[in-house]
PDB file of N, CA and C in Angstrom:
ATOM      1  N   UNK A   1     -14.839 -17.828  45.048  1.00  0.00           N
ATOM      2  CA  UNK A   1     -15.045 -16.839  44.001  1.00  0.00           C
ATOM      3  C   UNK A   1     -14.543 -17.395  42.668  1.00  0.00           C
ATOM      4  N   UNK A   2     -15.451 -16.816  41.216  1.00  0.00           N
ATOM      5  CA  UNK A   2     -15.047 -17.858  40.338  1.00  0.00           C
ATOM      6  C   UNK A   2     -14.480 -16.094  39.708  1.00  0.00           C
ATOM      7  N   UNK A   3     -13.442 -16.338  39.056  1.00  0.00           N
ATOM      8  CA  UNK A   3     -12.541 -14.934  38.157  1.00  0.00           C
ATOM      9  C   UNK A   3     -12.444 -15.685  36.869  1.00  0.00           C
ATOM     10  N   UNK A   4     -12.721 -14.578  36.031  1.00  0.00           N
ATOM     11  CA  UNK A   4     -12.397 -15.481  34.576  1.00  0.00           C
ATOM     12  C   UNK A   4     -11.890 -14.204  33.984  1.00  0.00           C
ATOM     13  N   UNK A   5     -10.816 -15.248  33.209  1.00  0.00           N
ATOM     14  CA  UNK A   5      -9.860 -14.322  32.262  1.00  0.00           C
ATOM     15  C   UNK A   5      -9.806 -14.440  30.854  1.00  0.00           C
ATOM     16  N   UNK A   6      -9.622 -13.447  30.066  1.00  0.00           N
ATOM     17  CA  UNK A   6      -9.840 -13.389  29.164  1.00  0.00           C
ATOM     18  C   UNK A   6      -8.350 -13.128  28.110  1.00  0.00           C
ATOM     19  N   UNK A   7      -7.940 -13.837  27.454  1.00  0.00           N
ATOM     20  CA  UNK A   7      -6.733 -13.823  26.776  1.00  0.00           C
ATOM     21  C   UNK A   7      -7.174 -12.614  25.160  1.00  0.00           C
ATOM     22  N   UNK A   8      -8.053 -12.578  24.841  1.00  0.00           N
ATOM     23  CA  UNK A   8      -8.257 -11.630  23.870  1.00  0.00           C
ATOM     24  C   UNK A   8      -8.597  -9.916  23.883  1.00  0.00           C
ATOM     25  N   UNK A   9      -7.618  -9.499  22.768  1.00  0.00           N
ATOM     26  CA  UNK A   9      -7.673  -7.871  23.242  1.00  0.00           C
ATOM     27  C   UNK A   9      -9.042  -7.403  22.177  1.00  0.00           C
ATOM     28  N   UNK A  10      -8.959  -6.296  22.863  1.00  0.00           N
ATOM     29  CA  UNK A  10     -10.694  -5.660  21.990  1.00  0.00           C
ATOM     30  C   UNK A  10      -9.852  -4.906  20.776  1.00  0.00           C
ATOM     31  N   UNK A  11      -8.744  -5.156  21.034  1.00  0.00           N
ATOM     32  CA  UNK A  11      -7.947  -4.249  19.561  1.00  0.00           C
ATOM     33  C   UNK A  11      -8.540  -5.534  18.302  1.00  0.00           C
ATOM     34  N   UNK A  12      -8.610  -4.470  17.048  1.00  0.00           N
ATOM     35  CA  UNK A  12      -8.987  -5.611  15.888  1.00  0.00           C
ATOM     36  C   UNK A  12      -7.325  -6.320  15.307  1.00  0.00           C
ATOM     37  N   UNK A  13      -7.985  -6.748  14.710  1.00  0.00           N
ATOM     38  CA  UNK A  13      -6.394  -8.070  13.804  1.00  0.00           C
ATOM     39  C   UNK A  13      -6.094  -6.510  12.991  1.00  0.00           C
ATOM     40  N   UNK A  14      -4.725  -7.122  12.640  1.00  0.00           N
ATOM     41  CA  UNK A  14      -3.747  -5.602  11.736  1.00  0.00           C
ATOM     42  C   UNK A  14      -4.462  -6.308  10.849  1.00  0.00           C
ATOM     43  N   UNK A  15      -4.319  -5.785   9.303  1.00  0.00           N
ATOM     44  CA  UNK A  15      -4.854  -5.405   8.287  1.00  0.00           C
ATOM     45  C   UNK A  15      -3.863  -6.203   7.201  1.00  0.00           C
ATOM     46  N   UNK A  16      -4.125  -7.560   6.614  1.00  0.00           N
ATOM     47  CA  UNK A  16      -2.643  -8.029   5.877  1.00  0.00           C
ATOM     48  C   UNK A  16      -2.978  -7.544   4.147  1.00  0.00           C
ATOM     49  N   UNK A  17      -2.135  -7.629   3.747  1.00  0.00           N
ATOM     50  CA  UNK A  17      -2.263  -7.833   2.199  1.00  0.00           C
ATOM     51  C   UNK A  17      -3.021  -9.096   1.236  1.00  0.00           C
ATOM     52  N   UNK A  18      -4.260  -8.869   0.713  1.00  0.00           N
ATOM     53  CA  UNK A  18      -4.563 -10.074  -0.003  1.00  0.00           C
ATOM     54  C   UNK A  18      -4.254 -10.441  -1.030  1.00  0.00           C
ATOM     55  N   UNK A  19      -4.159  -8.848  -1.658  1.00  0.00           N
ATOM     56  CA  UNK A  19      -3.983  -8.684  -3.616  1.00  0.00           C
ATOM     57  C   UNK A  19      -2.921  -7.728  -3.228  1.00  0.00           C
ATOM     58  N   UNK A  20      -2.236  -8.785  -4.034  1.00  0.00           N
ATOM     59  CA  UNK A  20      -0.489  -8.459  -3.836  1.00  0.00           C
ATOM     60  C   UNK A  20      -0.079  -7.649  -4.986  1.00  0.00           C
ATOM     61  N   UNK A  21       1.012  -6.905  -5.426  1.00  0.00           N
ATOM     62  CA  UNK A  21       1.120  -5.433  -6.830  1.00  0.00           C
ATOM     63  C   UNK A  21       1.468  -6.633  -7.377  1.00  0.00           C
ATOM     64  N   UNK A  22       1.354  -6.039  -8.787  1.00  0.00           N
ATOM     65  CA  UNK A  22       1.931  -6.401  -9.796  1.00  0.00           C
ATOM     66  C   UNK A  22       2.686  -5.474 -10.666  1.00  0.00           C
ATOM     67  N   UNK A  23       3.956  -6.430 -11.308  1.00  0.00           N
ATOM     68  CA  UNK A  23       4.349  -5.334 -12.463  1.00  0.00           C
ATOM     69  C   UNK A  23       3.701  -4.739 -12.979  1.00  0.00           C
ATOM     70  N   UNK A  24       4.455  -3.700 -13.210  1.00  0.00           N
ATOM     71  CA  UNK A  24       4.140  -2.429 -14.224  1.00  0.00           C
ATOM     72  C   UNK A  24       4.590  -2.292 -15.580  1.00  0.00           C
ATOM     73  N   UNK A  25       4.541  -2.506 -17.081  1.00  0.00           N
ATOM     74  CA  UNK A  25       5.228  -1.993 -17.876  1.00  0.00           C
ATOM     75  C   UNK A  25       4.907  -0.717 -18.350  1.00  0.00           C
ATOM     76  N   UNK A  26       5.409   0.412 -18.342  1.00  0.00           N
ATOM     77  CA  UNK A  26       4.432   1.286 -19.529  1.00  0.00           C
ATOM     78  C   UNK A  26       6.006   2.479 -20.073  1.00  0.00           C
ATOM     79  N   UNK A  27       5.275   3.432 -20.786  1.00  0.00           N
ATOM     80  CA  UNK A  27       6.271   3.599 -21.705  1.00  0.00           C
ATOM     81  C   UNK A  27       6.981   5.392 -21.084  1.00  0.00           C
ATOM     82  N   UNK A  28       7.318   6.134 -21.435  1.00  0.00           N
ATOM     83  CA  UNK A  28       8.211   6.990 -20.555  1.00  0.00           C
ATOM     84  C   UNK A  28       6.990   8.178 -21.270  1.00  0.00           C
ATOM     85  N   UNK A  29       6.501   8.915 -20.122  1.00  0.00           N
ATOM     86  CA  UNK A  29       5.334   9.712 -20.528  1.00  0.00           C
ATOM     87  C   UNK A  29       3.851   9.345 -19.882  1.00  0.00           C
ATOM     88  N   UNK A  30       3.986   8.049 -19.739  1.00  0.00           N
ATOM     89  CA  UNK A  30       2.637   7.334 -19.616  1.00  0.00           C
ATOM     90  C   UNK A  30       2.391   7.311 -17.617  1.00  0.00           C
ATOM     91  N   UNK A  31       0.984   7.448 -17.631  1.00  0.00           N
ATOM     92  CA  UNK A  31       1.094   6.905 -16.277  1.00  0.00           C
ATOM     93  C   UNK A  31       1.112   5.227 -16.187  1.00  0.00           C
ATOM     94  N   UNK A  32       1.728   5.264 -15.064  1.00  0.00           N
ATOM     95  CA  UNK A  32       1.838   3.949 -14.326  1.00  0.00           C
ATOM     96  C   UNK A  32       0.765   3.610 -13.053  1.00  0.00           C
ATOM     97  N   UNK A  33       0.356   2.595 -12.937  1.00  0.00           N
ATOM     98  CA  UNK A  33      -0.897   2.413 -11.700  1.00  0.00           C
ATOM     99  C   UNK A  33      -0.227   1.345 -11.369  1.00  0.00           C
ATOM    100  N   UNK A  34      -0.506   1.231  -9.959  1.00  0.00           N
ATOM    101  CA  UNK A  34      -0.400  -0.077  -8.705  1.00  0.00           C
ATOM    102  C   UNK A  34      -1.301  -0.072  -7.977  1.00  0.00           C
ATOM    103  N   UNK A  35      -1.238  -1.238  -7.950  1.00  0.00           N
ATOM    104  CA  UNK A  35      -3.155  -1.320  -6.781  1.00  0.00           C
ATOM    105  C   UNK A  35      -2.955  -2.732  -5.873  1.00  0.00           C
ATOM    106  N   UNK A  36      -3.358  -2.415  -4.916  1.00  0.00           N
ATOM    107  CA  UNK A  36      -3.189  -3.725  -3.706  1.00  0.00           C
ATOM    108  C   UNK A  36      -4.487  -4.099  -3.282  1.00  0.00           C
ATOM    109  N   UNK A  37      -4.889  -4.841  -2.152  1.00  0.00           N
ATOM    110  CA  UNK A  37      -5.982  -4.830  -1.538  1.00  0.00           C
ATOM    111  C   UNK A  37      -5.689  -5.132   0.092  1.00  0.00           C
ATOM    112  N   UNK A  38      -6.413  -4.767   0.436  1.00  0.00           N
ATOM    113  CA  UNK A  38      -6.044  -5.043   2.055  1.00  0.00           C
ATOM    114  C   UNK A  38      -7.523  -6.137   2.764  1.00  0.00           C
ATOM    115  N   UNK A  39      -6.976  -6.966   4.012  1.00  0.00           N
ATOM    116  CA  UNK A  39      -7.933  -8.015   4.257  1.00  0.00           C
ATOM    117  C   UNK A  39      -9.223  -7.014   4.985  1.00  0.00           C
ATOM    118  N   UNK A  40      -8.883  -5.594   5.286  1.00  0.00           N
ATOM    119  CA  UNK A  40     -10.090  -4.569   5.921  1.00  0.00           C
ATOM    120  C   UNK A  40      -9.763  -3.668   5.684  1.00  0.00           C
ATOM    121  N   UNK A  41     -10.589  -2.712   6.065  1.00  0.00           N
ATOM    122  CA  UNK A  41     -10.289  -1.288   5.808  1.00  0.00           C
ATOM    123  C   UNK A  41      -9.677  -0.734   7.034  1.00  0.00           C
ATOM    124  N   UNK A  42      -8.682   0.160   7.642  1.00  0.00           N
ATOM    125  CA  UNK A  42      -7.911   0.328   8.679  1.00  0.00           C
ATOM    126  C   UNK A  42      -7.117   1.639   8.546  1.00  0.00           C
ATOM    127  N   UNK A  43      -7.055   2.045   9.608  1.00  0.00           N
ATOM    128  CA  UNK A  43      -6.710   2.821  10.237  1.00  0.00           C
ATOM    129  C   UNK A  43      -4.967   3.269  10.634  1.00  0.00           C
ATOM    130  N   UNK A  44      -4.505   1.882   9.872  1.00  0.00           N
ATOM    131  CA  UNK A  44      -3.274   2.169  10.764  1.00  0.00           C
ATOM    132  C   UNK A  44      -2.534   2.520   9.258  1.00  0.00           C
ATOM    133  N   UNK A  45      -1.102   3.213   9.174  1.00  0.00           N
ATOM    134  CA  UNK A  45      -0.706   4.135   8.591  1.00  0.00           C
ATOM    135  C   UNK A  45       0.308   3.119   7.079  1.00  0.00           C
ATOM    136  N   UNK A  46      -0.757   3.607   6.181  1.00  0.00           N
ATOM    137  CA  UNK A  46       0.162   2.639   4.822  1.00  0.00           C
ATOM    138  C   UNK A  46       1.068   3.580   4.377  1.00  0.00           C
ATOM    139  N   UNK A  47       1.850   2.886   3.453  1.00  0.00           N
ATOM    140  CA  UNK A  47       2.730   4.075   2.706  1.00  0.00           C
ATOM    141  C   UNK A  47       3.187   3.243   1.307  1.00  0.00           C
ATOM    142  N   UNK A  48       3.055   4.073   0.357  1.00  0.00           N
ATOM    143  CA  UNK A  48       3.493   3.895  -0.951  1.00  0.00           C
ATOM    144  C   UNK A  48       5.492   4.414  -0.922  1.00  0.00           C
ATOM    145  N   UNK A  49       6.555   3.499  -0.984  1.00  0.00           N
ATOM    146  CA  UNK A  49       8.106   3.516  -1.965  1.00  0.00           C
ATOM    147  C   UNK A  49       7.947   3.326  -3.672  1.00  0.00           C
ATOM    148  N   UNK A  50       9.060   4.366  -3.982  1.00  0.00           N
ATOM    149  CA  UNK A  50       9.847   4.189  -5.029  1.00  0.00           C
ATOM    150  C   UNK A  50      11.142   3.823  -4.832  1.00  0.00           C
ATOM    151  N   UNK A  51      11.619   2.903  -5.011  1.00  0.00           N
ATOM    152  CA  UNK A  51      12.701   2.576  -4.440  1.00  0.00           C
ATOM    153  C   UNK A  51      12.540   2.101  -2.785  1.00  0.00           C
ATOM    154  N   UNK A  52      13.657   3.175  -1.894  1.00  0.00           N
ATOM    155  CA  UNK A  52      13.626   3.411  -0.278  1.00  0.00           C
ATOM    156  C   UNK A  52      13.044   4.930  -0.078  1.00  0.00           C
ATOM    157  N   UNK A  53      12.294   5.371  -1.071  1.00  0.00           N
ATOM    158  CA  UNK A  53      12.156   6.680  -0.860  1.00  0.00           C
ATOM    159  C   UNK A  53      10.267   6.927  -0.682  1.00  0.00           C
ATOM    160  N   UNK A  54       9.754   7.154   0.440  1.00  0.00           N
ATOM    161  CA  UNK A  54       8.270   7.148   0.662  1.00  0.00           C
ATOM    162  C   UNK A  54       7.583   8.439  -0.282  1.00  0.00           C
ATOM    163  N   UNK A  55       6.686   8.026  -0.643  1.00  0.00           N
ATOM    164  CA  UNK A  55       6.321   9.088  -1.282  1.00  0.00           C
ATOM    165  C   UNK A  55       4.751   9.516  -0.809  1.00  0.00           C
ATOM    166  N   UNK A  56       4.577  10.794  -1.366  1.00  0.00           N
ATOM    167  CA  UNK A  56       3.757  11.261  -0.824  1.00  0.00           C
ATOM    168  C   UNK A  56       2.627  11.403  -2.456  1.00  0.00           C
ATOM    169  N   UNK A  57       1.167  11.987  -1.739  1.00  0.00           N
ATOM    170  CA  UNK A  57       0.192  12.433  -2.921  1.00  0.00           C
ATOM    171  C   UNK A  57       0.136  13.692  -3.420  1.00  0.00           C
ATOM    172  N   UNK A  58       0.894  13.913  -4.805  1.00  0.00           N
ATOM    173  CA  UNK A  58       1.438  15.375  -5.054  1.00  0.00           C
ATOM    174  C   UNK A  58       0.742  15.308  -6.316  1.00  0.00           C
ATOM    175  N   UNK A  59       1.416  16.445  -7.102  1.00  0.00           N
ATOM    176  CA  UNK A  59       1.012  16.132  -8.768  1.00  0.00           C
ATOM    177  C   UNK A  59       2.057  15.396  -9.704  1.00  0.00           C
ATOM    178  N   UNK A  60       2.676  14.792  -9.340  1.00  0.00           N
ATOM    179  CA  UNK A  60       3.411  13.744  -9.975  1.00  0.00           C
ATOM    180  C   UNK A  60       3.109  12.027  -9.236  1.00  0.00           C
ATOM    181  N   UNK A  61       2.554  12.124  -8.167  1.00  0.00           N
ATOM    182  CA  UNK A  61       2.047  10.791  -7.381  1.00  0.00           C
ATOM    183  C   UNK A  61       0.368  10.842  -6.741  1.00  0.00           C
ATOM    184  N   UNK A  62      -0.501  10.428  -7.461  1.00  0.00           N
ATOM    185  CA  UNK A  62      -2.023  10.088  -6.580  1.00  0.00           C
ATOM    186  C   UNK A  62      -2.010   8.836  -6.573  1.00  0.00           C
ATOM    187  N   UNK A  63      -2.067   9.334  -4.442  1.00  0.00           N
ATOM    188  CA  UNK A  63      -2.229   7.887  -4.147  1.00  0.00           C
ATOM    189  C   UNK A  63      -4.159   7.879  -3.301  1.00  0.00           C
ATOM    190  N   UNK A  64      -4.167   7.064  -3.774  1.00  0.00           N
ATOM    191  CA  UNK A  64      -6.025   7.146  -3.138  1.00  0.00           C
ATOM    192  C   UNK A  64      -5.928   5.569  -2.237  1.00  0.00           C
ATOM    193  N   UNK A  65      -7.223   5.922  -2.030  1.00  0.00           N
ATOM    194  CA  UNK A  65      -7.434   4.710  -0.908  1.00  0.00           C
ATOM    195  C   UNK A  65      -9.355   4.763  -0.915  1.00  0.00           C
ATOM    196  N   UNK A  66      -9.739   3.438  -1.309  1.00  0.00           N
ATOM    197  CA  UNK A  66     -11.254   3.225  -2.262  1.00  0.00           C
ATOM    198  C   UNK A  66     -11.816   2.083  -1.246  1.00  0.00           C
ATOM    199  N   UNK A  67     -12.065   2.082   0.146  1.00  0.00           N
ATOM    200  CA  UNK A  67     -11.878   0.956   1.368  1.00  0.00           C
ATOM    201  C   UNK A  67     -11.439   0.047   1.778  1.00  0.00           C
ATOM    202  N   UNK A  68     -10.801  -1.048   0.886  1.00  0.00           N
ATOM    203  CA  UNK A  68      -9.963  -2.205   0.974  1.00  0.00           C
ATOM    204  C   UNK A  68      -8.542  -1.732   0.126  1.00  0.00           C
ATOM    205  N   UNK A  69      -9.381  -1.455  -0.980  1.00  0.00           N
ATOM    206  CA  UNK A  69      -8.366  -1.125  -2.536  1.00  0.00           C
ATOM    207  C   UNK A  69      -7.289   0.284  -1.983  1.00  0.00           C
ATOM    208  N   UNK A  70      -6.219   0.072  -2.483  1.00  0.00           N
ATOM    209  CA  UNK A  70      -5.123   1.142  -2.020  1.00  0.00           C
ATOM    210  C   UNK A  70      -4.499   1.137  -3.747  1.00  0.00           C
ATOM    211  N   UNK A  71      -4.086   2.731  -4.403  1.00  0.00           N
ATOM    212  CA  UNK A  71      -3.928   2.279  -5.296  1.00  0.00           C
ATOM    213  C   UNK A  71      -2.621   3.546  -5.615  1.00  0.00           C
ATOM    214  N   UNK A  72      -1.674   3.630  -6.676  1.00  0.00           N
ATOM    215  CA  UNK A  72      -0.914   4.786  -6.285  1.00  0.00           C
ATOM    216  C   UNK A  72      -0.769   4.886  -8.336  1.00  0.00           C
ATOM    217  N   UNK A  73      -0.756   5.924  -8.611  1.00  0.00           N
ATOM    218  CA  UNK A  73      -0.357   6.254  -9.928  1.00  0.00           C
ATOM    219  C   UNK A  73       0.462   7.381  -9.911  1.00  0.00           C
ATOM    220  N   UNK A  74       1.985   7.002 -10.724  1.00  0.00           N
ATOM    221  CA  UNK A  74       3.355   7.821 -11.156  1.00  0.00           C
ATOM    222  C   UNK A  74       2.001   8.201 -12.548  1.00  0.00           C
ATOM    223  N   UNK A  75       2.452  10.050 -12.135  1.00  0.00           N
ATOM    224  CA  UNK A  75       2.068  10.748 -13.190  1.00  0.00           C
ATOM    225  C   UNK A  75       3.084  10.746 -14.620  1.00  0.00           C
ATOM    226  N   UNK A  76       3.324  10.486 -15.836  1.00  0.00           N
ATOM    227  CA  UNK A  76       3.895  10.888 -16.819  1.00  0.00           C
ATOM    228  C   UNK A  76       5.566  10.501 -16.449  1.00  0.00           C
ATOM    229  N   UNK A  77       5.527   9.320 -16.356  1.00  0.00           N
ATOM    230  CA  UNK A  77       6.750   8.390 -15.708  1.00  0.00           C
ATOM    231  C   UNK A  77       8.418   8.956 -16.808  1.00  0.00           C
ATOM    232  N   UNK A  78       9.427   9.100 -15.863  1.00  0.00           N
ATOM    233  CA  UNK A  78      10.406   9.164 -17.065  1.00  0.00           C
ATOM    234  C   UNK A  78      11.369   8.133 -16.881  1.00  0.00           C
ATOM    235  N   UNK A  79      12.381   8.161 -17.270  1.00  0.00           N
ATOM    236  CA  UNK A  79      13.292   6.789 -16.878  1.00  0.00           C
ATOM    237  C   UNK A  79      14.266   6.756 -15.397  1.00  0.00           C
ATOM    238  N   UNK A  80      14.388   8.262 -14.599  1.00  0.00           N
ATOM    239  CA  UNK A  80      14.063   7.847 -13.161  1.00  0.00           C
ATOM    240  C   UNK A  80      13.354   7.464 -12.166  1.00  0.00           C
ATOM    241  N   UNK A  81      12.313   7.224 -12.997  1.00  0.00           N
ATOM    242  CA  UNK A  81      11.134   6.955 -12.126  1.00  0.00           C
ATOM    243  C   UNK A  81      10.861   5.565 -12.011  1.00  0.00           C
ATOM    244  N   UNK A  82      12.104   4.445 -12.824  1.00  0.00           N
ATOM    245  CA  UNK A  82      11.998   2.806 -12.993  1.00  0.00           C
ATOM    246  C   UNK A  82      12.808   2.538 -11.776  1.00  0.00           C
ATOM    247  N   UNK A  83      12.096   1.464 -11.424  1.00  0.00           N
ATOM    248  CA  UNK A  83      12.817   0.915  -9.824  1.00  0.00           C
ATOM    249  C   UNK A  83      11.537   0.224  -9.188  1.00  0.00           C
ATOM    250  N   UNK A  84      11.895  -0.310  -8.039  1.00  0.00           N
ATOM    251  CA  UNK A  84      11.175  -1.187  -7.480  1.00  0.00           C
ATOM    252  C   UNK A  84       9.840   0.093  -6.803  1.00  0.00           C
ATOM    253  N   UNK A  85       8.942  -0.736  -6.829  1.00  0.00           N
ATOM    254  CA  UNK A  85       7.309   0.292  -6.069  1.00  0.00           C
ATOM    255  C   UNK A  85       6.761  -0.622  -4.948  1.00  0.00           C
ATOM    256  N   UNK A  86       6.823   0.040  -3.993  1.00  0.00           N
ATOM    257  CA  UNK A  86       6.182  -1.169  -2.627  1.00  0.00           C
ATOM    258  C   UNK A  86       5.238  -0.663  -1.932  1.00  0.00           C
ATOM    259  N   UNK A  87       4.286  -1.392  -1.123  1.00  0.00           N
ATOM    260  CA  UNK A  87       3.321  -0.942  -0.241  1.00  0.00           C
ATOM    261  C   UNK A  87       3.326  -1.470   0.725  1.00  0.00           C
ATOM    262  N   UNK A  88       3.575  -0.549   2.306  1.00  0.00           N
ATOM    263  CA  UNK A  88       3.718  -1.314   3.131  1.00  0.00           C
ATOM    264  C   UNK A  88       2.488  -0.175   4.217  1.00  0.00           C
ATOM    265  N   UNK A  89       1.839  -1.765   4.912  1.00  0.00           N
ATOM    266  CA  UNK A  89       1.075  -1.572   5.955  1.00  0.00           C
ATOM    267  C   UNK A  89       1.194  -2.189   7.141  1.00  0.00           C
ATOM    268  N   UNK A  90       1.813  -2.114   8.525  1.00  0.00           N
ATOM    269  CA  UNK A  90       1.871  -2.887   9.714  1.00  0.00           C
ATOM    270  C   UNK A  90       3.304  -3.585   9.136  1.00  0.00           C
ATOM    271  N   UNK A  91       2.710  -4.891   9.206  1.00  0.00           N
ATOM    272  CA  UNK A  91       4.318  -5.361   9.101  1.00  0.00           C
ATOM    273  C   UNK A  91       4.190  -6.453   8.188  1.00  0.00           C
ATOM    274  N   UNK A  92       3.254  -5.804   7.096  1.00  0.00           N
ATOM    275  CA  UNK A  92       3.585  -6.343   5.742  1.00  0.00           C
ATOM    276  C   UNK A  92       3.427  -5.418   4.941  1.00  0.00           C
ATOM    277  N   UNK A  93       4.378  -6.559   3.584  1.00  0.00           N
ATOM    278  CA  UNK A  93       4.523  -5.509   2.730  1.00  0.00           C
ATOM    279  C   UNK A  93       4.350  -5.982   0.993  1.00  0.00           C
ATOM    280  N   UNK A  94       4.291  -5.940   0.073  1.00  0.00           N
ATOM    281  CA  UNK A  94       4.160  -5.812  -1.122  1.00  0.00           C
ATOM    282  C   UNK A  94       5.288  -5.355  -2.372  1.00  0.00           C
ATOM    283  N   UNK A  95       5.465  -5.884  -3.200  1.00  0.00           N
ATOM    284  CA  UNK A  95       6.613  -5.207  -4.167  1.00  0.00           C
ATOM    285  C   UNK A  95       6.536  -5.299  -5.839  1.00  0.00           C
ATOM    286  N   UNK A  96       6.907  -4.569  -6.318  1.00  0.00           N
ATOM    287  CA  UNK A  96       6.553  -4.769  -7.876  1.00  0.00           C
ATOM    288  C   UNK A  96       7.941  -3.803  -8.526  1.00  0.00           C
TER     289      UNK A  96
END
């Protein structure tokens, strides 16, 4: 009897970062935008930090998601709102 095995799963590859954030400058009032890109479009669960603090899509944070493109804009930024901004998906991550 011939058995053949197969070392590959039918799960797809995680999803890495291609287009990595960039700084932000803008002025206290102004919105701020960050935008990443991802190597596919996926399923598995991203999340936008300010700081260590996850944030969610409210009226001070829209975060959208455009199929690859992931993008997050601080509404009318004040000077607590300066600090590091990250995007993390699977087990990478991004920082600005």
């Amino acid at each position: 009897d011939l058995q053949l095995c197969c070392p590959f799963h039918k799960e797809s590859a995680a999803a890495t970062i291609v287009e990595r954030l960039k700084d932000v400058t803008t002025y206290e009032g102004q919105d701020a935008v960050f935008e990443c890109r991802l190597s596919r479009e996926t399923a598995q669960d991203a999340q936008w930090f300010l700081g260590d603090v996850p944030l969610q899509s409210n009226e001070m944070n829209e975060i959208r998601v455009q199929g690859t493109r992931h993008s997050l804009i601080l509404r009318k930024v004040t000077l607590e709102d300066c600090g590091s901004v990250s995007f993390k998906v699977g087990q990478h991550s991004s920082a600005a």
